[in-house]
Each structure stands twice: as structure tokens, then as C-alpha cells.
C-alpha atoms as a PDB file:
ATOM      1  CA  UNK A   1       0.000   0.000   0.000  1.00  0.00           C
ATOM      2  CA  UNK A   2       2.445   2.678   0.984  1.00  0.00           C
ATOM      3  CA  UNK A   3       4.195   1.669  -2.606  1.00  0.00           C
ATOM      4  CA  UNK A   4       1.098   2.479  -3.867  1.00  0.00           C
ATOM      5  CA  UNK A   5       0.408   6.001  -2.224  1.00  0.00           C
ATOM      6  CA  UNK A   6       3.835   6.977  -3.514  1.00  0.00           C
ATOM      7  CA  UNK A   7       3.054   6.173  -6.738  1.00  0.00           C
ATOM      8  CA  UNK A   8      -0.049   7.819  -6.880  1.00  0.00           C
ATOM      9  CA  UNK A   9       1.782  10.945  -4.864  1.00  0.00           C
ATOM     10  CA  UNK A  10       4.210  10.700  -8.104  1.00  0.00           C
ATOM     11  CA  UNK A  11       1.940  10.734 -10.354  1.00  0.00           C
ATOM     12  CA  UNK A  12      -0.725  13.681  -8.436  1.00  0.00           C
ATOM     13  CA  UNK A  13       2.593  16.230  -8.630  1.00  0.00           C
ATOM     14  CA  UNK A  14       3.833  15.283 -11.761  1.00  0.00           C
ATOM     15  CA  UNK A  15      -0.118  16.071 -13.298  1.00  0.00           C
ATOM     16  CA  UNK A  16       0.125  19.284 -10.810  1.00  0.00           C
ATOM     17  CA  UNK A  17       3.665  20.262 -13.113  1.00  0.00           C
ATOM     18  CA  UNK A  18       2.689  19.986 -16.601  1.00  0.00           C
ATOM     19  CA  UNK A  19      -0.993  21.847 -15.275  1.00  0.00           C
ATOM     20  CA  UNK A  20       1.607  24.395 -14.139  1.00  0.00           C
ATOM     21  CA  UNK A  21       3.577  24.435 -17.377  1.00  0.00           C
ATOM     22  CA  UNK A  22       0.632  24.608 -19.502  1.00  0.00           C
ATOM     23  CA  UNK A  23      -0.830  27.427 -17.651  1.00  0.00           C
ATOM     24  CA  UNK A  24       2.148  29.300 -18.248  1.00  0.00           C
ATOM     25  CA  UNK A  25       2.615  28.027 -21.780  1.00  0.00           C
ATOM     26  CA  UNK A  26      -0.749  29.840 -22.325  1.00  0.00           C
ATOM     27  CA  UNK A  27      -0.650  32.856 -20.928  1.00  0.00           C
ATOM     28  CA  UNK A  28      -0.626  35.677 -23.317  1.00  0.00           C
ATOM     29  CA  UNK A  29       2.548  37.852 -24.395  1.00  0.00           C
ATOM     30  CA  UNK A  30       2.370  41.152 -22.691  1.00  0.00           C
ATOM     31  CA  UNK A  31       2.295  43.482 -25.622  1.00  0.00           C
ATOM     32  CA  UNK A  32       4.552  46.905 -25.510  1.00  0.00           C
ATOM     33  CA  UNK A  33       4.855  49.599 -28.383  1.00  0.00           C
ATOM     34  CA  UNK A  34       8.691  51.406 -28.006  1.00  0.00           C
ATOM     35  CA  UNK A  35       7.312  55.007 -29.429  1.00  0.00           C
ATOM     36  CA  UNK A  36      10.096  56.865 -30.760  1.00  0.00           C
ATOM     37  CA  UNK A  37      12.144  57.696 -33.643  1.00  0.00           C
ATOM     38  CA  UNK A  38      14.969  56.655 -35.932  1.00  0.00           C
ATOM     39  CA  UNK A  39      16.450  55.628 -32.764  1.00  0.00           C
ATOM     40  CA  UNK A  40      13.857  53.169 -31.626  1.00  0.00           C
ATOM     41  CA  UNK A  41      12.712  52.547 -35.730  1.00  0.00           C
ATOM     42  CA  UNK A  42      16.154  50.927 -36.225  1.00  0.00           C
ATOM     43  CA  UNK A  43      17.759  53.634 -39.164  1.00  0.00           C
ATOM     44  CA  UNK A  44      19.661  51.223 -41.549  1.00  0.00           C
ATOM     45  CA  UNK A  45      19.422  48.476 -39.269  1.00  0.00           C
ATOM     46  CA  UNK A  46      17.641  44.618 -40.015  1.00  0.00           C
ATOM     47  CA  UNK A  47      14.253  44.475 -38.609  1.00  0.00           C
ATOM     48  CA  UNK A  48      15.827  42.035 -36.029  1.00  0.00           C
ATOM     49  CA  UNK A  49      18.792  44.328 -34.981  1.00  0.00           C
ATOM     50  CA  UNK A  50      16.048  47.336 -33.952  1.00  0.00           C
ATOM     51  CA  UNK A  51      16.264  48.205 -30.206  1.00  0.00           C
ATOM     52  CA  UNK A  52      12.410  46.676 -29.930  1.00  0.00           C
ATOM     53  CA  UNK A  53      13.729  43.172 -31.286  1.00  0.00           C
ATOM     54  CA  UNK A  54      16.593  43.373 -28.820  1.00  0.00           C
ATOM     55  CA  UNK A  55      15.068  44.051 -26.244  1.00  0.00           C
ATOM     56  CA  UNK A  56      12.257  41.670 -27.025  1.00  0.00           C
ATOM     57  CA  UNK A  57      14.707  39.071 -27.056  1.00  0.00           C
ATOM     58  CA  UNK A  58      16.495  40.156 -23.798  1.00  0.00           C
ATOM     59  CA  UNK A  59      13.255  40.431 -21.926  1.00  0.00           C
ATOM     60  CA  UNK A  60      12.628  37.071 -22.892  1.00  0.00           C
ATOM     61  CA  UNK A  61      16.117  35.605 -22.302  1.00  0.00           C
ATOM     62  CA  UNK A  62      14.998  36.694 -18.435  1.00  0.00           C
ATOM     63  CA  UNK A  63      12.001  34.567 -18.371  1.00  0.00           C
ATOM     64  CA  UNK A  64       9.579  37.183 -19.499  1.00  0.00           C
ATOM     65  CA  UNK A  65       6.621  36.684 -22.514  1.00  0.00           C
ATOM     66  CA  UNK A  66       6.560  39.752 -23.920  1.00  0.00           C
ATOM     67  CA  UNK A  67       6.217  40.961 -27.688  1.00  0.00           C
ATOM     68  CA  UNK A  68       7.145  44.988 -28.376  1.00  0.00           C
ATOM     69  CA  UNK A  69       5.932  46.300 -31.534  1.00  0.00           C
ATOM     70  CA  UNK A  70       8.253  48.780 -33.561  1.00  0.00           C
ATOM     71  CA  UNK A  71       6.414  52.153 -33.639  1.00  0.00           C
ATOM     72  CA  UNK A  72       9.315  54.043 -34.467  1.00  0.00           C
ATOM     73  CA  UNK A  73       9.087  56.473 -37.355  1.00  0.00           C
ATOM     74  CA  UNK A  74      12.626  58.138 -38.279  1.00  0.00           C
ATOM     75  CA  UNK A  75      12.147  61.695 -38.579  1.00  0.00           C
ATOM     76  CA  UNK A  76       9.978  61.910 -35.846  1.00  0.00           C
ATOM     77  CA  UNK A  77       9.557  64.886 -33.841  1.00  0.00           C
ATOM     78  CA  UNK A  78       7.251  65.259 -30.154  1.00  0.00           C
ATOM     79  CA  UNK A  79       4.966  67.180 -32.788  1.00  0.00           C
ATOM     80  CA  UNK A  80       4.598  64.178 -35.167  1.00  0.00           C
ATOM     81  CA  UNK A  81       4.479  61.804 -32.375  1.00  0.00           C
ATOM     82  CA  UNK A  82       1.590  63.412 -30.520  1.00  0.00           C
ATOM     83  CA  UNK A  83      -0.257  63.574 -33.849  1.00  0.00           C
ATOM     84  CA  UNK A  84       0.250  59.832 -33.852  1.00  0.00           C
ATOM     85  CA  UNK A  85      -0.017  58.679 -30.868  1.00  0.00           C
ATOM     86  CA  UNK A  86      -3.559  56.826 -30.930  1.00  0.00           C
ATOM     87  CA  UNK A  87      -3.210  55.362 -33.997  1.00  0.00           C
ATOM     88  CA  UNK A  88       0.339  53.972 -33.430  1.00  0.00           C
ATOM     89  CA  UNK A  89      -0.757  52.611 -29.916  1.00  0.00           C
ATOM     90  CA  UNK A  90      -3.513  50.320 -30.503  1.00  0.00           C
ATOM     91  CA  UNK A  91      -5.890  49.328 -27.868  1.00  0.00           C
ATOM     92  CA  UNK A  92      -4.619  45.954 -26.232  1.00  0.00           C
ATOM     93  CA  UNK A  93      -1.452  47.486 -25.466  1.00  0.00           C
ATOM     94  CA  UNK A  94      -0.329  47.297 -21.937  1.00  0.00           C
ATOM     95  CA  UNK A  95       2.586  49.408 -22.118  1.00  0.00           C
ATOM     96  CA  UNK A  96       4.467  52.234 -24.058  1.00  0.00           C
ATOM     97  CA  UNK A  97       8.512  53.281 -24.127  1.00  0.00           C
ATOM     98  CA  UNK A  98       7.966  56.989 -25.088  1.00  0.00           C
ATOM     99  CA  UNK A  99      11.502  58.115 -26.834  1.00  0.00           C
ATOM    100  CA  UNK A 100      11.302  60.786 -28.215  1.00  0.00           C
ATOM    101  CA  UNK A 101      12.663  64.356 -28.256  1.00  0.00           C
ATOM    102  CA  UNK A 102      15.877  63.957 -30.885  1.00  0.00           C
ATOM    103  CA  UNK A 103      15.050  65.167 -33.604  1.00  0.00           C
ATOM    104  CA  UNK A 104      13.734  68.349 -31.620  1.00  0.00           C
ATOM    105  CA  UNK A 105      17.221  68.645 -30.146  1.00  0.00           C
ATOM    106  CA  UNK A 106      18.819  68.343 -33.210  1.00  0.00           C
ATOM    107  CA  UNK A 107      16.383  71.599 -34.967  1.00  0.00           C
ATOM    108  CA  UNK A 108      16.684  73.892 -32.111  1.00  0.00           C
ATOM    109  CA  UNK A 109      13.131  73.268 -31.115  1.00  0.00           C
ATOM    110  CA  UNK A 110      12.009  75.578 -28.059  1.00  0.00           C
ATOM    111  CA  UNK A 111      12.482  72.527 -25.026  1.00  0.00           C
ATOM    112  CA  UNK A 112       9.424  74.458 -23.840  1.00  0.00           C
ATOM    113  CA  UNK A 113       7.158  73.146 -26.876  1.00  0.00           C
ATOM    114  CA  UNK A 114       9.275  69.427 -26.491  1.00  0.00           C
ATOM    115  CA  UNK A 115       7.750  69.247 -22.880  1.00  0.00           C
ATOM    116  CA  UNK A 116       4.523  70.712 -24.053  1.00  0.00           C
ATOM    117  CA  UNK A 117       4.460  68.064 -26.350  1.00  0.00           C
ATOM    118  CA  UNK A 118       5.293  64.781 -24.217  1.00  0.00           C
ATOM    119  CA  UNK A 119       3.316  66.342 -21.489  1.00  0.00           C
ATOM    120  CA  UNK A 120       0.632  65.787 -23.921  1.00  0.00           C
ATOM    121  CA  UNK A 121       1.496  62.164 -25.042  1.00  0.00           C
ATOM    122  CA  UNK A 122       1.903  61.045 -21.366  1.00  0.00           C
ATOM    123  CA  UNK A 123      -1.867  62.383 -20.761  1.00  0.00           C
ATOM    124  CA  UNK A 124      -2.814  60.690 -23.710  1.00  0.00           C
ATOM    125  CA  UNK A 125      -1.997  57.381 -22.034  1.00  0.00           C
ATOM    126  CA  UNK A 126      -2.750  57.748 -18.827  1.00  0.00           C
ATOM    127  CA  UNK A 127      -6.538  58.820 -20.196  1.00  0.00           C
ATOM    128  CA  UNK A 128      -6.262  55.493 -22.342  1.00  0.00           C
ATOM    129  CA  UNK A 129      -4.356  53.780 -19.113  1.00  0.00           C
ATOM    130  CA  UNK A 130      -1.782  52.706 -20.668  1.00  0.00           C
ATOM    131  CA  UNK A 131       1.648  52.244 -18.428  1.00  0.00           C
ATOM    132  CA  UNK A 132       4.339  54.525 -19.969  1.00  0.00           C
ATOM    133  CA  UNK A 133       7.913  54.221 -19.496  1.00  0.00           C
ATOM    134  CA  UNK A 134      10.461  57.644 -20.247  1.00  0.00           C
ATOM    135  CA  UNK A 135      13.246  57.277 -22.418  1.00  0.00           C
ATOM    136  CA  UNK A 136      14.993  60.218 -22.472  1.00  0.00           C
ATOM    137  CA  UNK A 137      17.918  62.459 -24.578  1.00  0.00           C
ATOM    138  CA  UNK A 138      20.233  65.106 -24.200  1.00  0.00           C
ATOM    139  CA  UNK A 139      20.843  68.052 -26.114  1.00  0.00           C
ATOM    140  CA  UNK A 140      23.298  68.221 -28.421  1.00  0.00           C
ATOM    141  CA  UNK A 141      26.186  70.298 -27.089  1.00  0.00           C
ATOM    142  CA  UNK A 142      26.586  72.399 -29.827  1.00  0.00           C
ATOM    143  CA  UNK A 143      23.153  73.884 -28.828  1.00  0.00           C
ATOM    144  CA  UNK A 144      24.800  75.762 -26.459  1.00  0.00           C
ATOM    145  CA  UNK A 145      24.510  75.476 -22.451  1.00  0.00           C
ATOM    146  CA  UNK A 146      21.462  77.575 -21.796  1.00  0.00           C
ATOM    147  CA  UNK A 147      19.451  75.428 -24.402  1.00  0.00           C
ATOM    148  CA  UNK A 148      20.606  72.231 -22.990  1.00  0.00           C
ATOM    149  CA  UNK A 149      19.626  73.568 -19.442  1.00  0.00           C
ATOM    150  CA  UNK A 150      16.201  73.707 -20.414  1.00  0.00           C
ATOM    151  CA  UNK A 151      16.090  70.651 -22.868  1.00  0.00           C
ATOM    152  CA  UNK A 152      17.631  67.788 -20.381  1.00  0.00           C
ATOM    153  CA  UNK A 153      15.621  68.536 -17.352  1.00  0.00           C
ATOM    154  CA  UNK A 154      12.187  68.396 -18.739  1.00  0.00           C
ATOM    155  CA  UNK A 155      12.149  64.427 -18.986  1.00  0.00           C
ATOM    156  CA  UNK A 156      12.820  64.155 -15.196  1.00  0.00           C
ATOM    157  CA  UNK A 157       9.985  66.596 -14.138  1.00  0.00           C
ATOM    158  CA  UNK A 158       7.513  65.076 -16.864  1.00  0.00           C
ATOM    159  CA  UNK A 159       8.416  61.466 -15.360  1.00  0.00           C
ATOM    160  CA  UNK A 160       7.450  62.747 -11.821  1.00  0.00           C
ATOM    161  CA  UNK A 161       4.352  64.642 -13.010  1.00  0.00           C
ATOM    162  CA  UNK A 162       2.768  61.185 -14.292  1.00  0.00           C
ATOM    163  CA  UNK A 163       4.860  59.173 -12.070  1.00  0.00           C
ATOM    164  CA  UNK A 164       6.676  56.998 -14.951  1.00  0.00           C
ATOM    165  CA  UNK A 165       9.663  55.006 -15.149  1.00  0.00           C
ATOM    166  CA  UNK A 166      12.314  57.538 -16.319  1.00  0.00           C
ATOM    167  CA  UNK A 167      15.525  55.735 -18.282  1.00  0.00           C
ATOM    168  CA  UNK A 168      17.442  59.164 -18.150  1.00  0.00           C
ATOM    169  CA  UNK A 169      19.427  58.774 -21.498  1.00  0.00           C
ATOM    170  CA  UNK A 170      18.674  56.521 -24.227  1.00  0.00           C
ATOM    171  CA  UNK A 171      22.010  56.461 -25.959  1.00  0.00           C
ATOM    172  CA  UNK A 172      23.976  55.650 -22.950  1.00  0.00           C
ATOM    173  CA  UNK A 173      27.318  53.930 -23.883  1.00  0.00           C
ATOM    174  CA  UNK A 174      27.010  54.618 -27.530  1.00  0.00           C
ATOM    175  CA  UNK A 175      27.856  58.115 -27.849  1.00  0.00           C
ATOM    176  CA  UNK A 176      30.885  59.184 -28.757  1.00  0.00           C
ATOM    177  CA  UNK A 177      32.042  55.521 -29.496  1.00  0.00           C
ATOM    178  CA  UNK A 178      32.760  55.380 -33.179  1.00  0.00           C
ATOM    179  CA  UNK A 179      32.878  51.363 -33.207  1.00  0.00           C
ATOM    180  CA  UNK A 180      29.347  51.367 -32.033  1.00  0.00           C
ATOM    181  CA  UNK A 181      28.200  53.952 -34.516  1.00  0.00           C
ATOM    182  CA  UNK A 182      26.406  54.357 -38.286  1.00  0.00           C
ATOM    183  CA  UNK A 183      28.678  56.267 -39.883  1.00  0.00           C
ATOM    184  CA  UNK A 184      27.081  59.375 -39.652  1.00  0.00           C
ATOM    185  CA  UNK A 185      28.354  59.271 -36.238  1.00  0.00           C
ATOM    186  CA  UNK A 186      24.869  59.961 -34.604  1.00  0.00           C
ATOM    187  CA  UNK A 187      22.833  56.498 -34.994  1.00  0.00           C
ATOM    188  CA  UNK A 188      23.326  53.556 -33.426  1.00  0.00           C
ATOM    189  CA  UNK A 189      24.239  50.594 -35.490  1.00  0.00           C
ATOM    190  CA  UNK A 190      23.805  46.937 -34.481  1.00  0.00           C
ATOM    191  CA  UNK A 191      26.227  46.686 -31.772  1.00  0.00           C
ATOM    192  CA  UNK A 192      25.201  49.512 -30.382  1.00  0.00           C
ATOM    193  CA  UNK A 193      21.915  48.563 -30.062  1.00  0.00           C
ATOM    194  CA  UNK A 194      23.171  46.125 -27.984  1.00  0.00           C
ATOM    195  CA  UNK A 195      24.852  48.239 -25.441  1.00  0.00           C
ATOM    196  CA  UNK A 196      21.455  50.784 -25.142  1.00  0.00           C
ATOM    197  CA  UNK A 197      19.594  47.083 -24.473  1.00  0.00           C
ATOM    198  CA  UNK A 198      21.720  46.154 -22.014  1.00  0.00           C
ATOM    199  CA  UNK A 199      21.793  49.545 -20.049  1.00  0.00           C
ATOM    200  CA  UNK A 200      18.646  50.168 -20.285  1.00  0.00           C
ATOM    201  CA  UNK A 201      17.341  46.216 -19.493  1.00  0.00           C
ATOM    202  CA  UNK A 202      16.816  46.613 -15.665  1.00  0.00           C
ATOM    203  CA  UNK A 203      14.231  49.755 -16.325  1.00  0.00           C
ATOM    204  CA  UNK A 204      12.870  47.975 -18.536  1.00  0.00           C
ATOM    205  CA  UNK A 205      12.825  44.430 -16.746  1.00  0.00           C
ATOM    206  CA  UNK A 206      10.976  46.315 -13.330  1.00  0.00           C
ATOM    207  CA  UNK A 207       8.760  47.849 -15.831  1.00  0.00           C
ATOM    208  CA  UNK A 208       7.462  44.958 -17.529  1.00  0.00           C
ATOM    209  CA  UNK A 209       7.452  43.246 -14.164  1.00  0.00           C
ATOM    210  CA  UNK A 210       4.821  46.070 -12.267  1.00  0.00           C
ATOM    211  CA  UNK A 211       2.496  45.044 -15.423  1.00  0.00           C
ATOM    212  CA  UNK A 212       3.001  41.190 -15.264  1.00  0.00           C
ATOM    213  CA  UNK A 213       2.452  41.579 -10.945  1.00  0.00           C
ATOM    214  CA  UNK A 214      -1.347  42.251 -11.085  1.00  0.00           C
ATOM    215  CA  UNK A 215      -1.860  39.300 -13.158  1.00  0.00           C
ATOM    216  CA  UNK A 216      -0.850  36.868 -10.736  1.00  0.00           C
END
């Protein structure tokens, strides 16, 4: 008899495991959106060297199911991303990277109408409630100091005004490091991809992980 229980004991936790295993096996892929520009699009890059399949595959390599769709449109400014933003964030998703603010940078755009702009975008998804994690940039130096005063700052007081997830800089490691740049010296290429996934992985990991935690 007691061979018998611990056969059946066996056989009750190995059922228990593969119920387990299926369960999990089942459970939908949280779906992200990275919302950005050439930087999150991938500029020159294969479709599975983009910062979104990176990361995808990073996230996953830590034992999450997620899938991130590419809504990154090169050229992008805050302007052209607010105009966007409900049509490139479908409903379903259950979270956002907002990067953007480049390409403002880069055309001298008043960092008053960059904030203005985000501000907007944030609101957006937090009407839609829709997590959002903050990428942000820094001004180019040639901009000059006062501009960059009032450019860098406004992604730390926008991340406390909706209470975000701030990444501070988006291309950490990769600028100024030639071997990990396009050659026009401003965009990422693969292997530098790889670097701004790997800085910016625990953000994103603790992210991903507040919107898995309610599901448990």
C-alpha cells in the first residue's frame, strides 16, 4: 500500500507540473509599443537588430513573454508623435517606451514646446491607461549650455508629473564611441543597439514586471 500512495503521490505532482507548465505556456505575451524615432525605428538596421527586437529578445532571455511592436518612425519629432499617438498605440497594449525628443534637439526646437508636447502624449496614455515608461535624450552640445539647461531637465519633471519610469538617457554607452556607430556618427548601429539594451534592461525588466504583478 504505501508503494502504492507513492506512486499515486508521483503521479498527483507530476499532473500538478505539466498543469503548471501549460498554464504558463498559455498565458498571453504582454504586448509593448517602443514610441520613438529613428532611434527606436532601427535607421539602416535589419528588422531584427532594432532596439524593440533586442530588447524583445532580452526580456525574454529573463524569463519574461513579452512581444514589443516597432512604432518608431525616423524623422519623428514630439509634434509628429503626438499627432500619432492613438493610432500607433492600438488598444490591447499594456505598455508604451515613449523616446522621443531627438530630432527636436537636433532643430533647435524651443524645449518648452518638447515638454509641451510629451506632457501631452503622457496624458494621452494615462486617459487610455496605458503604463508609460520615459526614455529620455540630451541636447546636443553644440546647442549651447542655456538650451541644454532647459532641454535635459524636462524628462525628469515630466516622469514625476505622471509618475513613470524615467531611463534618463537613451544612448547611454554609444555616444561618442565610433565602433558602435552608423557612420554618420549619430545612430546607433547593431552593436550599439546592444549596449542601449543592455543599459537600459533593468528599467525595462521592473517595468514589464509592475504590469506582469497584477496578473498573478
Amino acid at each position: 500500500m504505501k508503494f502504492k500512495d507513492a506512486i499515486s503521490h508521483v503521479i498527483v505532482i507530476a499532473s500538478l507540473a505539466l498543469t503548471i507548465s501549460a498554464a504558463r505556456a498559455e498565458t498571453p505575451a504582454v504586448q509593448l509599443v517602443g514610441f520613438g524615432d529613428s532611434l527606436m525605428a532601427g535607421y539602416q538596421l535589419a528588422p531584427n537588430e532594432s532596439y524593440t527586437a533586442q530588447l524583445e529578445a532580452a526580456l525574454k532571455a529573463k524569463g519574461l513573454n513579452v512581444t514589443i511592436t516597432n512604432a518608431g518612425v525616423s524623422g519623428d519629432t514630439t509634434s509628429a508623435g503626438l499627432s500619432r499617438v492613438d493610432w500607433s498605440i492600438p488598444d490591447g497594449t499594456q505598455g508604451v517606451i515613449v523616446e522621443l525628443g531627438a530630432n527636436d534637439a537636433l532643430r533647435g526646437i524651443s524645449p518648452e514646446q518638447t515638454e509641451k508636447n510629451l506632457d501631452a502624449i503622457l496624458s494621452r496614455l494615462k486617459e487610455r491607461k496605458i503604463p508609460a515608461l520615459l526614455a529620455g535624450i540630451l541636447a546636443p552640445p553644440n546647442m549651447g549650455g542655456d538650451y541644454a539647461e532647459r532641454f535635459n531637465g524636462l524628462y525628469k519633471r515630466l516622469a514625476e508629473k505622471y509618475q513613470v519610469p524615467l531611463y534618463p538617457f537613451f544612448l547611454d554607452g554609444v555616444v561618442l564611441q565610433k565602433d558602435l556607430q552608423l557612420e554618420d556618427g549619430m545612430h546607433p548601429n547593431a552593436k550599439g543597439v546592444a549596449v542601449m539594451v543592455a543599459h537600459s534592461l533593468p528599467v525595462v525588466e521592473n517595468f514589464v514586471r509592475t504590469i506582469v504583478a497584477p496578473q498573478k
